[in-house]
C-alpha atoms as a PDB file:
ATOM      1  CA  UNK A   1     -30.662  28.976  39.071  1.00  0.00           C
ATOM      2  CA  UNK A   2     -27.854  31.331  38.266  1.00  0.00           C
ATOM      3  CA  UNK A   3     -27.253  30.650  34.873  1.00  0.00           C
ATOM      4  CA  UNK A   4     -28.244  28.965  31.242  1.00  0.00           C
ATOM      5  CA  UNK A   5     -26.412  26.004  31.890  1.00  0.00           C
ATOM      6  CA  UNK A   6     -27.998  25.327  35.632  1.00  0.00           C
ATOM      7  CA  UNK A   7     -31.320  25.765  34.259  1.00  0.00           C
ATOM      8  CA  UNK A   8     -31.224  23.854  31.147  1.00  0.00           C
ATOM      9  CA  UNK A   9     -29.897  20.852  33.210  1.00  0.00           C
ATOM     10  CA  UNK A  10     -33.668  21.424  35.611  1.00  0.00           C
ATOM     11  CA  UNK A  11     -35.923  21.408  32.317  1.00  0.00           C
ATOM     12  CA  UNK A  12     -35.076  18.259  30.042  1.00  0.00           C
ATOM     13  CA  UNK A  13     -37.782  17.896  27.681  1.00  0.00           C
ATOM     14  CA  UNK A  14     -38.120  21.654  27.122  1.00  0.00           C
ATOM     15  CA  UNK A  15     -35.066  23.520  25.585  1.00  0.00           C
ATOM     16  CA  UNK A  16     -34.562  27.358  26.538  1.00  0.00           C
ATOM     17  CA  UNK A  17     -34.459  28.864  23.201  1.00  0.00           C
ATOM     18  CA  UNK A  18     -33.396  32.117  23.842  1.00  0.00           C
ATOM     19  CA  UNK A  19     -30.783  32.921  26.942  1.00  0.00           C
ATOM     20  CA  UNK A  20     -31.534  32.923  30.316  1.00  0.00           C
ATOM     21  CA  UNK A  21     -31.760  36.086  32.145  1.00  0.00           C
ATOM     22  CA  UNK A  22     -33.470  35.581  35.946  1.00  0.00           C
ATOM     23  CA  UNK A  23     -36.516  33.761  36.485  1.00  0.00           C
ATOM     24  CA  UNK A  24     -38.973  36.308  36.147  1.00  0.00           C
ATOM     25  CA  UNK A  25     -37.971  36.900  32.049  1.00  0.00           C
ATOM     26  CA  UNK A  26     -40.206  36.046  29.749  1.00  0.00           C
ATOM     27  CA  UNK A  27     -38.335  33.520  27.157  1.00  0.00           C
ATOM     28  CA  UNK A  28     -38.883  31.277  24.164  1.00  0.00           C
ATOM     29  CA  UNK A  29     -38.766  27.409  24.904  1.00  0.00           C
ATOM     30  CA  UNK A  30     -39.312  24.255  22.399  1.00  0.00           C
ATOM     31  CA  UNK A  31     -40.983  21.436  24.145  1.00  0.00           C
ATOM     32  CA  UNK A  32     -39.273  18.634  22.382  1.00  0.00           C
ATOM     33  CA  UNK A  33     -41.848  15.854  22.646  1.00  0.00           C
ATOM     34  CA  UNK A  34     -45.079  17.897  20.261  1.00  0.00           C
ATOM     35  CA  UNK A  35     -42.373  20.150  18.552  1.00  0.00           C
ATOM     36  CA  UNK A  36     -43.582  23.536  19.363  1.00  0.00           C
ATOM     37  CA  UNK A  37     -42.170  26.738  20.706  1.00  0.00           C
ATOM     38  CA  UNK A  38     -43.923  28.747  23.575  1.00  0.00           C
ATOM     39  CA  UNK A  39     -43.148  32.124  25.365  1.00  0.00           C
ATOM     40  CA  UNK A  40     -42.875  31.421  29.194  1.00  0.00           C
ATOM     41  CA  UNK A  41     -41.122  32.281  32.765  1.00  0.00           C
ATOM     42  CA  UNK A  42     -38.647  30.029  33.879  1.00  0.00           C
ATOM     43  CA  UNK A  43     -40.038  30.622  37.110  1.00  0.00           C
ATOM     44  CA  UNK A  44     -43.702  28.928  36.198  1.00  0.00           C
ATOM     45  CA  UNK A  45     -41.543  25.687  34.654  1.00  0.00           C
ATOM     46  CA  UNK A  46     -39.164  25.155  37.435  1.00  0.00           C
ATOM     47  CA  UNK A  47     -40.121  25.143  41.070  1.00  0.00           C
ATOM     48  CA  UNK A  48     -42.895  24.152  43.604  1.00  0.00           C
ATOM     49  CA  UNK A  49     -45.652  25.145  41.790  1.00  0.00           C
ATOM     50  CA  UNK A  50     -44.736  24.019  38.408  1.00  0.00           C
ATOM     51  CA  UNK A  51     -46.640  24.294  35.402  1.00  0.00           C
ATOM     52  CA  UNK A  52     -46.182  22.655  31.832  1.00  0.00           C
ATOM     53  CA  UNK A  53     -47.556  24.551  29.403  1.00  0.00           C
ATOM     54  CA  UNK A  54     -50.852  23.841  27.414  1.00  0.00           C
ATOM     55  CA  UNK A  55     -49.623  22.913  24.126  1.00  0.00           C
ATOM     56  CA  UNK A  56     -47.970  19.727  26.092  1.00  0.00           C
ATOM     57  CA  UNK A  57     -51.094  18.282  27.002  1.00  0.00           C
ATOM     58  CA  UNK A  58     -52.820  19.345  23.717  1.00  0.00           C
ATOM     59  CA  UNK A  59     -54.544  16.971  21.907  1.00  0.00           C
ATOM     60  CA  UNK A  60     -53.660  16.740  17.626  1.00  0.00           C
ATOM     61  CA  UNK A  61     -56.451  17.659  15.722  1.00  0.00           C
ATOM     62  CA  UNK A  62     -55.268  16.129  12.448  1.00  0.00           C
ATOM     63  CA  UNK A  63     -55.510  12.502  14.283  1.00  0.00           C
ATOM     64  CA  UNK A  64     -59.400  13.188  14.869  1.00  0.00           C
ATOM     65  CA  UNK A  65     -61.536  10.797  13.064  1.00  0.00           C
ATOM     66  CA  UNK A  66     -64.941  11.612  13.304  1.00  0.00           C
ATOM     67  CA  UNK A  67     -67.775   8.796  12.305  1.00  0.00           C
ATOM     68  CA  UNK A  68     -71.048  10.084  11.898  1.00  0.00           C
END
């Protein structure tokens, strides 16, 4: 990836919030499908050895219901 363009088109569901620098920059991203924001490296989104962050597997805690 060379530039903000090349690696927005790579993420889809996550939007780069701030610009794109090199992989190695730390950044802020919105994943688009719980609605929040998150610091990462492009490099641990994009690639081989991928990695989504927690938040996107995160359970809501306001849907809990618990019966006693």
């Amino acid at each position: 990836m060379k530039n903000q363009k090349e690696y927005q088109e790579v993420l889809r569901t996550i939007t780069a919030v701030e610009r794109y620098i090199n992989p190695r920059s730390v950044i802020l991203h919105h994943y688009s499908k719980c609605g929040q924001d998150f610091y990462a490296k492009p490099i641990w989104l994009v690639g081989k050895y991928s990695q989504l962050p927690i938040i996107a597997s995160s359970i809501r805690l306001d849907k809990i219901v618990v019966i006693v």
